[in-house]
N, C-alpha and C. Protein backbone atom coordinates (compact mmCIF):
# COMPACT_ATOMS: atom_id res chain seq x y z
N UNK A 1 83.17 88.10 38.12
CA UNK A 1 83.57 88.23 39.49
C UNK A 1 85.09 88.29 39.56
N UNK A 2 85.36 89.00 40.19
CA UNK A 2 87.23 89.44 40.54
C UNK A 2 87.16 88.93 41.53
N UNK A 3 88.57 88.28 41.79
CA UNK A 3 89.03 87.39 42.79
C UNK A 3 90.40 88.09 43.46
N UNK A 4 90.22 88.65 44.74
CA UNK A 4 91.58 89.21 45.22
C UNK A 4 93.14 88.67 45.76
N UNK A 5 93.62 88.17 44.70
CA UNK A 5 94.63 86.71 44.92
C UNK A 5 95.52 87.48 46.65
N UNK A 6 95.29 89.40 46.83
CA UNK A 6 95.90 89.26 47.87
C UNK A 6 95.34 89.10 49.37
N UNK A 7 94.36 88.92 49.18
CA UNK A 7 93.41 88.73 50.61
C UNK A 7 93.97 87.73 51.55
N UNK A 8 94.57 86.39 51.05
CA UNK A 8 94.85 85.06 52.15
C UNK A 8 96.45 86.05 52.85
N UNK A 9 97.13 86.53 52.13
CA UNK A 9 98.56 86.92 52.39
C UNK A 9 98.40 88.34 53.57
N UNK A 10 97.02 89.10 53.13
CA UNK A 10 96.68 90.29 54.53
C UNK A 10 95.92 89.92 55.37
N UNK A 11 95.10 88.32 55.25
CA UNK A 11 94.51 87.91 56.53
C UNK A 11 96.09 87.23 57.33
N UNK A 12 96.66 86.80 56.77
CA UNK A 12 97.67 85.94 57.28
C UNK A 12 98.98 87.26 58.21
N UNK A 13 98.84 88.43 57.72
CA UNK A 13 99.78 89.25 57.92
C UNK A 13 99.01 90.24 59.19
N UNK A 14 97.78 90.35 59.22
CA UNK A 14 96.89 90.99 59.88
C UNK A 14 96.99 89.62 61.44
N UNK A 15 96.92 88.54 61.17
CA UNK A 15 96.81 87.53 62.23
C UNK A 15 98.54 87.37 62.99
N UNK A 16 99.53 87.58 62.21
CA UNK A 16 100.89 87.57 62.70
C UNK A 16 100.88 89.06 63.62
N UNK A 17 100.05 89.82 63.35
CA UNK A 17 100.57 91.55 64.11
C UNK A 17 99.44 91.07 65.23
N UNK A 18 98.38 90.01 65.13
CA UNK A 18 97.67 90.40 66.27
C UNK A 18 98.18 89.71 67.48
N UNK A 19 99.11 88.15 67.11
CA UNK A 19 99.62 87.55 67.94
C UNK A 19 100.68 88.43 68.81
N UNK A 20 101.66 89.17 67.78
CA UNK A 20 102.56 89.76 68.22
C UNK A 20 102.22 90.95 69.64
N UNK A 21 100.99 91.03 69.30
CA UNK A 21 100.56 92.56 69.82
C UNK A 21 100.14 92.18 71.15
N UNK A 22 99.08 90.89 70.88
CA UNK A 22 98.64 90.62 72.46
C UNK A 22 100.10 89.56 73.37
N UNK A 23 101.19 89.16 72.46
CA UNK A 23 102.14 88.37 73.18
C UNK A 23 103.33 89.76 73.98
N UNK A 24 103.06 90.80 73.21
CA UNK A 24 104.08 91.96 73.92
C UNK A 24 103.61 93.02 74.41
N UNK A 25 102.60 92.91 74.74
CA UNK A 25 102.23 94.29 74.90
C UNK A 25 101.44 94.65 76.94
N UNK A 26 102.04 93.29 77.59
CA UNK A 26 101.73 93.09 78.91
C UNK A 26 102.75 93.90 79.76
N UNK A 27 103.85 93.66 79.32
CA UNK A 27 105.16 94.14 80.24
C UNK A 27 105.67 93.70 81.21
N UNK A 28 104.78 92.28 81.24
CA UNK A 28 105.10 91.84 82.70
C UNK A 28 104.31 91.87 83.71
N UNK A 29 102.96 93.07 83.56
CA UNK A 29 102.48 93.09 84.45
C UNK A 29 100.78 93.01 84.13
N UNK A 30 100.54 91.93 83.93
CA UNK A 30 99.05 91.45 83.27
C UNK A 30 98.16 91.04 84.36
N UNK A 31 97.04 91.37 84.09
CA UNK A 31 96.34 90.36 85.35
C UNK A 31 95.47 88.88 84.54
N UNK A 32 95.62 88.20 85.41
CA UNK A 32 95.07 87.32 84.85
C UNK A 32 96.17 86.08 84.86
N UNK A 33 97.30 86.43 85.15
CA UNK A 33 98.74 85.75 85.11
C UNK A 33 99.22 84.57 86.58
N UNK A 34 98.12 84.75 87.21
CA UNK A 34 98.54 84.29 88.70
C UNK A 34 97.28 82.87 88.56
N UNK A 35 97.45 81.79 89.13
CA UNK A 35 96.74 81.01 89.14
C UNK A 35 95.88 81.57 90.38
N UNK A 36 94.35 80.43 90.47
CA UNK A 36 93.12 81.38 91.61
C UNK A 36 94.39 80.15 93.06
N UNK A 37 93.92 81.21 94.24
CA UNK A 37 95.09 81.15 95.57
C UNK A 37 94.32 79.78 95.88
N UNK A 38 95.53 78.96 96.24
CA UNK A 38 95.21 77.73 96.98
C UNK A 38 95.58 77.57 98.66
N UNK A 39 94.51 76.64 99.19
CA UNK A 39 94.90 76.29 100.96
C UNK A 39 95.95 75.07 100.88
N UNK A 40 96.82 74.83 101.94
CA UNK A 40 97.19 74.52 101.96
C UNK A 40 97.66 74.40 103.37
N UNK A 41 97.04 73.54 104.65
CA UNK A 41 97.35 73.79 106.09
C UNK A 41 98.36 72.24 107.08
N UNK A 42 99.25 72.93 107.22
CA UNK A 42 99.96 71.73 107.66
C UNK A 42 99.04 71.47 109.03
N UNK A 43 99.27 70.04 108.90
CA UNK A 43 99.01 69.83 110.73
C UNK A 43 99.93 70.06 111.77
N UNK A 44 101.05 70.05 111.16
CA UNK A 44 102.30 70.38 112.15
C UNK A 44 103.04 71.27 112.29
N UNK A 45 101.53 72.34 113.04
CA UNK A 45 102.00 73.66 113.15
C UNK A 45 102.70 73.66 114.76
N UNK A 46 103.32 73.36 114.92
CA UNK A 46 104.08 73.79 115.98
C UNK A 46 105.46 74.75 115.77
N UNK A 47 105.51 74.91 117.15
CA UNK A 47 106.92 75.59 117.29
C UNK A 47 108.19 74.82 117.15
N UNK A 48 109.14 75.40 116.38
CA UNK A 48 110.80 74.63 116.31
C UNK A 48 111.29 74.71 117.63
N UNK A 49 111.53 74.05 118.57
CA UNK A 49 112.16 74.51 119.79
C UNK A 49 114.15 75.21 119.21
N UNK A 50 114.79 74.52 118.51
CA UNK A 50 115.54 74.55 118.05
C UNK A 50 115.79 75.78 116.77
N UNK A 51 116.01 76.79 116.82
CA UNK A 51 115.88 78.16 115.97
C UNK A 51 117.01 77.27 114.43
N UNK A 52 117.69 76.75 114.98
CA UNK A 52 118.91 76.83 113.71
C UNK A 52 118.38 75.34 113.21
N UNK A 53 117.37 74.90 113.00
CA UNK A 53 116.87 73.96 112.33
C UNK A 53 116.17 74.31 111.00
N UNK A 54 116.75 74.22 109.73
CA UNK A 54 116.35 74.51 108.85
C UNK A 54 115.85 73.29 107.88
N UNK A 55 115.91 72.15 108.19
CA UNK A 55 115.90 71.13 107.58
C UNK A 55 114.51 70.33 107.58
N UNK A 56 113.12 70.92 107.27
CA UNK A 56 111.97 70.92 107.76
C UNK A 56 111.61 70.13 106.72
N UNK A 57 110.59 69.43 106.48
CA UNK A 57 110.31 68.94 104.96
C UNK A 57 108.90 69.58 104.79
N UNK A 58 109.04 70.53 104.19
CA UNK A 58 107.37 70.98 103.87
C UNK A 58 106.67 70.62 102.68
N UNK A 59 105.59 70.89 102.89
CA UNK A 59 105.00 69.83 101.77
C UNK A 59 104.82 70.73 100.72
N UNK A 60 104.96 72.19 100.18
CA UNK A 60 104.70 73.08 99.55
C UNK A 60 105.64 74.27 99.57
N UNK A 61 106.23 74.94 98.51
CA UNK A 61 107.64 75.96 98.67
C UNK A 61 106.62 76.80 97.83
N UNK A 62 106.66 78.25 98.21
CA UNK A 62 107.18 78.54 99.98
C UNK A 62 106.19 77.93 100.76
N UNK A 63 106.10 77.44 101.60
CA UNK A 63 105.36 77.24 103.26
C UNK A 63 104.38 78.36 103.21
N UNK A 64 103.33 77.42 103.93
CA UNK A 64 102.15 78.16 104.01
C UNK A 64 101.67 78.27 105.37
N UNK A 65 101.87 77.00 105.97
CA UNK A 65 102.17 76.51 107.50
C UNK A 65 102.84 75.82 107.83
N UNK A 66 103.08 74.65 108.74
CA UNK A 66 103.58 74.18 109.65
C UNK A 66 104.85 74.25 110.78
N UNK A 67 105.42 73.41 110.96
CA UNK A 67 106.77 74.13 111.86
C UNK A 67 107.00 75.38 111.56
N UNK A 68 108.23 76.23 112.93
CA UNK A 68 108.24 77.00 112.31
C UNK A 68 109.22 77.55 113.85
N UNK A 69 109.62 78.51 113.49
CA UNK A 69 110.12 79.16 114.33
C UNK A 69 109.44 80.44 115.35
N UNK A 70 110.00 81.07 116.47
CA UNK A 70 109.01 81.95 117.40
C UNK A 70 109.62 83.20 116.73
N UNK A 71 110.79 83.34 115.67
CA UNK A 71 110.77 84.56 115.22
C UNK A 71 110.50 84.66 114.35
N UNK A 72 110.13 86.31 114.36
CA UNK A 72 109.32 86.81 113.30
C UNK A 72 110.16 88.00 112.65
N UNK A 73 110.19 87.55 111.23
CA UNK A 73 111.07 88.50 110.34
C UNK A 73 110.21 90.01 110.12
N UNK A 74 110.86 90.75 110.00
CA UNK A 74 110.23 92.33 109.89
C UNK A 74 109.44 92.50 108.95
N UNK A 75 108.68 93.49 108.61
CA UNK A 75 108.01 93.36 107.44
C UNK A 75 109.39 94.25 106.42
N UNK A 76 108.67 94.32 105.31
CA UNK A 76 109.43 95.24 104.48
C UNK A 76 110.38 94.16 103.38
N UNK A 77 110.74 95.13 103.10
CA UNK A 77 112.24 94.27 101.84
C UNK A 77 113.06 93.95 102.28
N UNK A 78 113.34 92.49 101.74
CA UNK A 78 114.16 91.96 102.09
C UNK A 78 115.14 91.30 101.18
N UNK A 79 116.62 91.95 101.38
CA UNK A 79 117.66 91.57 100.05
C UNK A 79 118.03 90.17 99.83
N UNK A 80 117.78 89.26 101.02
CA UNK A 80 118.17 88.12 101.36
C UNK A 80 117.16 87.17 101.72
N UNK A 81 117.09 85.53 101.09
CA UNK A 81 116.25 84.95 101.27
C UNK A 81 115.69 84.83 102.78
N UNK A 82 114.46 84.85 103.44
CA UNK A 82 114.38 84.65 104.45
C UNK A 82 114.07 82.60 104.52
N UNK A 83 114.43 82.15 105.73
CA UNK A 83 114.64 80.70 105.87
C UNK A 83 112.89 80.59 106.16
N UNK A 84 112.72 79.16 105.84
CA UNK A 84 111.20 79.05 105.69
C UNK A 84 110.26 78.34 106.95
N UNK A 85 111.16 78.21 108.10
CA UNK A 85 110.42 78.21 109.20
C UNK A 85 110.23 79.53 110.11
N UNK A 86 111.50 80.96 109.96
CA UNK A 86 110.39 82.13 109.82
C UNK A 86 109.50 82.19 109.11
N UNK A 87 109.90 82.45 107.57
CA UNK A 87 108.60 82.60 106.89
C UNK A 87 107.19 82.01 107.36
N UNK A 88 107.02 80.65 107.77
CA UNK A 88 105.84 80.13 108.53
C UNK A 88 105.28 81.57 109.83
N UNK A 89 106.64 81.25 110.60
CA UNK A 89 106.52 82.48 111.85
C UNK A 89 106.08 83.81 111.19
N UNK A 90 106.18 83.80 110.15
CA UNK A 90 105.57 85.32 109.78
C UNK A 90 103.87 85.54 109.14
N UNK A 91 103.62 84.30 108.75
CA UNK A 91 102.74 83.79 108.30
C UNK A 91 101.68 83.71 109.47
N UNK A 92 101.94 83.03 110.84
CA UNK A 92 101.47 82.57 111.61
C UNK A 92 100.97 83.85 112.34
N UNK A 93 101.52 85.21 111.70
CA UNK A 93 101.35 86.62 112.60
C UNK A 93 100.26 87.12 111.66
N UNK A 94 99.81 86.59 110.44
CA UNK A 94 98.81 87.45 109.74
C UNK A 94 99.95 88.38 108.81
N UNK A 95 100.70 87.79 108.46
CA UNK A 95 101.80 88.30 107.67
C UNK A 95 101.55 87.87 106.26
N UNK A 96 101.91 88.67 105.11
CA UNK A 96 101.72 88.19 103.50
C UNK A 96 103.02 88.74 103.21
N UNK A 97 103.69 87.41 102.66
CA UNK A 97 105.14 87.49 102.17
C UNK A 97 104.83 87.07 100.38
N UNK A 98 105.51 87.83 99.57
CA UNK A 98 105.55 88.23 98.27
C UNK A 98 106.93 87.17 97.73
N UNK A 99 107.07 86.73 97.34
CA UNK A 99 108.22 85.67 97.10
C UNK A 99 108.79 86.06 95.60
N UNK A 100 110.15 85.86 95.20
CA UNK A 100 110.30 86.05 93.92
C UNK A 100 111.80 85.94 93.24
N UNK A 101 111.20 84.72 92.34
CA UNK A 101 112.89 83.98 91.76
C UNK A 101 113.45 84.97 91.45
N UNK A 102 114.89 84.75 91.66
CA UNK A 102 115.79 86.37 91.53
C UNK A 102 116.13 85.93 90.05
N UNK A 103 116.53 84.58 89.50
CA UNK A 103 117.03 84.32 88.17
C UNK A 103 115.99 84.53 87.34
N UNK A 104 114.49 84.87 87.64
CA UNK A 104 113.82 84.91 86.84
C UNK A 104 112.96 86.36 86.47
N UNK A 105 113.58 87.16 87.37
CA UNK A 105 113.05 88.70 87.58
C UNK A 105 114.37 89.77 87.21
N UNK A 106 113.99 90.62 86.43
CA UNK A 106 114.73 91.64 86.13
C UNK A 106 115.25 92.98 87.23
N UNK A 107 115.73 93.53 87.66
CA UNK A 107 115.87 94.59 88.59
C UNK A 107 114.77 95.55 88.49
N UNK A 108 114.12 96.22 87.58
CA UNK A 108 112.90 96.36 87.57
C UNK A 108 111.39 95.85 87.94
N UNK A 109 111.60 94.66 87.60
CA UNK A 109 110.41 94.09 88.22
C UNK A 109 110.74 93.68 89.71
N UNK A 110 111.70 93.96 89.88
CA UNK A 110 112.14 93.72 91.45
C UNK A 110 111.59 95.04 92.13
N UNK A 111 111.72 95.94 91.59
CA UNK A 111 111.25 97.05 92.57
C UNK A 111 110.35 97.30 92.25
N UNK A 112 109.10 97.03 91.41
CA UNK A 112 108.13 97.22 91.22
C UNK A 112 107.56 95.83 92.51
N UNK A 113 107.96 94.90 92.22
CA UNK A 113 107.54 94.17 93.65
C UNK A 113 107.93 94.97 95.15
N UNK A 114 108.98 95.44 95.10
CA UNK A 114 109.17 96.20 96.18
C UNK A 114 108.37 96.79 96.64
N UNK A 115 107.53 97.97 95.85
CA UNK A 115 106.17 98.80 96.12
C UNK A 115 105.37 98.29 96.88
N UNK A 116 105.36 96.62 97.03
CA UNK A 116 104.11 96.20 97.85
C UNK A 116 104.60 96.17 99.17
N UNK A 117 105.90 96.11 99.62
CA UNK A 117 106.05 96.08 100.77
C UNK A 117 105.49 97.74 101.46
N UNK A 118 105.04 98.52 100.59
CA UNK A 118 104.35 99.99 101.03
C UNK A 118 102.59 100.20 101.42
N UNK A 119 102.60 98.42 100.97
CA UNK A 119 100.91 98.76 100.91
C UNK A 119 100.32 98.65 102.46
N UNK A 120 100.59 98.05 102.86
CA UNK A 120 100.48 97.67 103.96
C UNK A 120 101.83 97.43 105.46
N UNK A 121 101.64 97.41 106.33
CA UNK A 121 102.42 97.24 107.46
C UNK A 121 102.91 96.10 107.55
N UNK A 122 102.43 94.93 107.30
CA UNK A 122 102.71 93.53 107.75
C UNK A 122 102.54 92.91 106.24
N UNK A 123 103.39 93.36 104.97
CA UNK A 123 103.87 92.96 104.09
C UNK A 123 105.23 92.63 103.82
N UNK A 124 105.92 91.27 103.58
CA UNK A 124 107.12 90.81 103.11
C UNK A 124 107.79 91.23 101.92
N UNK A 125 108.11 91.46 101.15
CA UNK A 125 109.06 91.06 99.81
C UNK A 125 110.67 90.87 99.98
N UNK A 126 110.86 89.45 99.43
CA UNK A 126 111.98 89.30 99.29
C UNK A 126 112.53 87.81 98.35
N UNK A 127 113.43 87.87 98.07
CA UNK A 127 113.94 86.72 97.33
C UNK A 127 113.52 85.17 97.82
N UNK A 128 112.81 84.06 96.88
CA UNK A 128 112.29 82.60 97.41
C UNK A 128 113.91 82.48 97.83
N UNK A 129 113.32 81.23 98.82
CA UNK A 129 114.53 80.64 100.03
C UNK A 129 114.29 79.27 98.83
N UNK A 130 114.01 79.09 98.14
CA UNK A 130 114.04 77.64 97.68
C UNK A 130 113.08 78.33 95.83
N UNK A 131 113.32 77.33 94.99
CA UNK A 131 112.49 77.42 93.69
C UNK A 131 111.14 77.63 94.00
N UNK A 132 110.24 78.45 93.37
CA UNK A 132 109.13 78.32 93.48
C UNK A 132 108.43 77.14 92.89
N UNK A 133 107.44 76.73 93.45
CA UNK A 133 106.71 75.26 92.54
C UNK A 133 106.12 75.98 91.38
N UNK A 134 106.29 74.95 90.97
CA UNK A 134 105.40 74.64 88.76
C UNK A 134 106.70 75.79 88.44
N UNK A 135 107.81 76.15 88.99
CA UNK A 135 108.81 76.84 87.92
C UNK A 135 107.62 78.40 87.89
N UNK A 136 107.47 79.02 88.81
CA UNK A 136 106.61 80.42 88.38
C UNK A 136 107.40 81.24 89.11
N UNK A 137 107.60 82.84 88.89
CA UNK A 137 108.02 83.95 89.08
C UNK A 137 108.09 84.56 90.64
N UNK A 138 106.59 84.19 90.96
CA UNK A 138 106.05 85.10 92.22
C UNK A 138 105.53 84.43 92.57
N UNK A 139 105.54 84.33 94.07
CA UNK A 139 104.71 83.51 95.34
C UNK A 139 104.30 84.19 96.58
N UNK A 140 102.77 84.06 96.35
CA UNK A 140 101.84 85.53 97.38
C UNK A 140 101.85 84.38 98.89
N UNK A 141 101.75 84.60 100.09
CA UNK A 141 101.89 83.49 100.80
C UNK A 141 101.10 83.98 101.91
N UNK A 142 99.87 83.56 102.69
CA UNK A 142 99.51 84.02 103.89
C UNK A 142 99.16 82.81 104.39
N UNK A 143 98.76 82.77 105.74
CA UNK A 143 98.55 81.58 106.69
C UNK A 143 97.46 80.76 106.42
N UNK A 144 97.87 79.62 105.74
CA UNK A 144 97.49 78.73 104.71
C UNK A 144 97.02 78.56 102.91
N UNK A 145 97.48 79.64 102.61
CA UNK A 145 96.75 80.50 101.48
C UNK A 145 97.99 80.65 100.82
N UNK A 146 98.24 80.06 99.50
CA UNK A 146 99.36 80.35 99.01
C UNK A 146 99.03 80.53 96.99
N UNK A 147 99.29 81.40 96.48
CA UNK A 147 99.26 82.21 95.14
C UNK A 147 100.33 82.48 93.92
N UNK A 148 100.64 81.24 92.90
CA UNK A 148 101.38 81.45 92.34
C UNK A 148 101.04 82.21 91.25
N UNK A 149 102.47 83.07 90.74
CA UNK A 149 102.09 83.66 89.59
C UNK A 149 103.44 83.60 88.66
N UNK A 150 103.28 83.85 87.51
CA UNK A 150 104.04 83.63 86.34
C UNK A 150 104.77 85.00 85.87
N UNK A 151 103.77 86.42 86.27
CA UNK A 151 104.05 87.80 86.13
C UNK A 151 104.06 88.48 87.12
N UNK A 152 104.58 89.88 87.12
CA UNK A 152 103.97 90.60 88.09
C UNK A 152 102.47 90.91 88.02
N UNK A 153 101.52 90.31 88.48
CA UNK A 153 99.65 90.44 88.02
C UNK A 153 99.51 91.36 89.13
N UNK A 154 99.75 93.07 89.18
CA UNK A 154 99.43 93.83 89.71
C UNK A 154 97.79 93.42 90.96
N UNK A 155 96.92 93.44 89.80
CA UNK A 155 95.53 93.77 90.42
C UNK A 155 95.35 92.49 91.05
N UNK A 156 96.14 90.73 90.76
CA UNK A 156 95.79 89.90 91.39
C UNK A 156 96.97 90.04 92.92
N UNK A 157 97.93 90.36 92.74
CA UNK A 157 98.33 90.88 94.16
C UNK A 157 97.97 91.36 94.86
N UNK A 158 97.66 92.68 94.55
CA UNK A 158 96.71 93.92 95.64
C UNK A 158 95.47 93.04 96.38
N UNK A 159 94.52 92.24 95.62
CA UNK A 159 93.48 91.69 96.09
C UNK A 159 94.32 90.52 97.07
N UNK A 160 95.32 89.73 96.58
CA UNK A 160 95.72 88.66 97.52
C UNK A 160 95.42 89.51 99.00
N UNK A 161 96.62 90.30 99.06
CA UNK A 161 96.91 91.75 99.85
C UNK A 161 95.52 91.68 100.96
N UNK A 162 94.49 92.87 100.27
CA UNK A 162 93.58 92.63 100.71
C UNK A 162 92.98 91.66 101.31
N UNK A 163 92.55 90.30 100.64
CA UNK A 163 91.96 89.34 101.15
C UNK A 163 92.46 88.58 102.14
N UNK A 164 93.86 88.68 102.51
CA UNK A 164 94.46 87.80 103.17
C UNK A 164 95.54 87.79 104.52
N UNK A 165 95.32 89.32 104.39
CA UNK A 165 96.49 90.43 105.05
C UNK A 165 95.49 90.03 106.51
N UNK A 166 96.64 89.58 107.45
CA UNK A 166 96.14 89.12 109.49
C UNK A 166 94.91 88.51 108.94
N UNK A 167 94.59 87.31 108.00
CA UNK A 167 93.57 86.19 107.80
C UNK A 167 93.87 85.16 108.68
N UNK A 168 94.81 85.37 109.47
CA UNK A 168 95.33 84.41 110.95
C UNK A 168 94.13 84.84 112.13
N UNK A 169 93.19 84.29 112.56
CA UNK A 169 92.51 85.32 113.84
C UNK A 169 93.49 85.50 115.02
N UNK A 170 94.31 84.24 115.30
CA UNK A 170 94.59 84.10 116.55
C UNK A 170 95.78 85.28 116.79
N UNK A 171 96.11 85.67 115.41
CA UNK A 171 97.78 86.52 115.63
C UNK A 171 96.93 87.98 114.86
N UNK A 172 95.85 88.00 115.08
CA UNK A 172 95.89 89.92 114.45
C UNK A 172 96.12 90.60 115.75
N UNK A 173 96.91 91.95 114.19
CA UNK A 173 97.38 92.93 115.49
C UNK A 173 96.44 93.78 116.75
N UNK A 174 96.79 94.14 117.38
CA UNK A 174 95.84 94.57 118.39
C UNK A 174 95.59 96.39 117.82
């Protein structure tokens, strides 16, 4: 019987290309990358009477509900953080705001997030007003419903999108 002394050194070299292959070969944009969307409903959904009150303590970044302000930020891109008692107010309209650490996203994956502000009418994207929680990339956000992710997870966005887009009854559009 012959013994192939090189077999342990091409299983070992065959297992280094497979790690490599499935650790690079996403681009950033994997599905499977977003944790499943959590609720999250303040009781203290009211109105800010006071617009320039930013000093809210929410129990979750970004905001999913509570306080909040009576304006409502536009849809579309946005270069500048929006403050997070609109964000509520936008939320509160059946609005899905796309959130996304700027130190942690490349200019590319920035405009590839951009695209979603095309999918729909009453879609956000723009820079988090605060860190995202657990330290993740992207934050999908609708009225109580909030979706972290680590990548851009294309196909788990679109569905947020879908599932969650005017999931407010009281504020869909007419």
């Amino acid at each position: 019987m012959k013994v192939d002394n090189k077999a342990p050194g091409r299983a070992a070299a065959a297992a280094v290309i497979l790690i490599f292959l499935v650790a690079n070969c996403t681009n950033g944009i994997a599905a499977g990358d977003c944790a499943e969307p959590e609720s999250f409903l303040d009781s203290r959904s009211f109105h800010v009477i006071d617009a320039t009150q930013t000093d809210i303590d929410y129990s979750v970044h970004p905001p999913t509900s509570g306080p909040h302000t009576v304006f409502v930020p536009d849809a579309g891109i946005h270069t500048e953080p929006i403050l997070e008692p609109d964000q509520v107010a936008a939320l509160e309209h059946g609005m899905i705001i796309i959130q996304y650490d700027p130190a942690k996203t490349s200019n590319a994956e920035r405009d590839q997030l951009h695209a979603y502000a095309g999918i729909a009418e009453d879609v956000i994207v723009a820079p988090a007003a605060h860190p995202i929680a657990g330290g993740q990339r992207v934050a999908l956000t609708a009225w109580g419903t909030r979706q972290l992710c680590d990548s851009l997870a294309t196909p788990d966005a679109r569905a947020f999108i879908r599932d969650h887009l005017h999931a407010n009854a009281a504020h869909k559009p007419k």
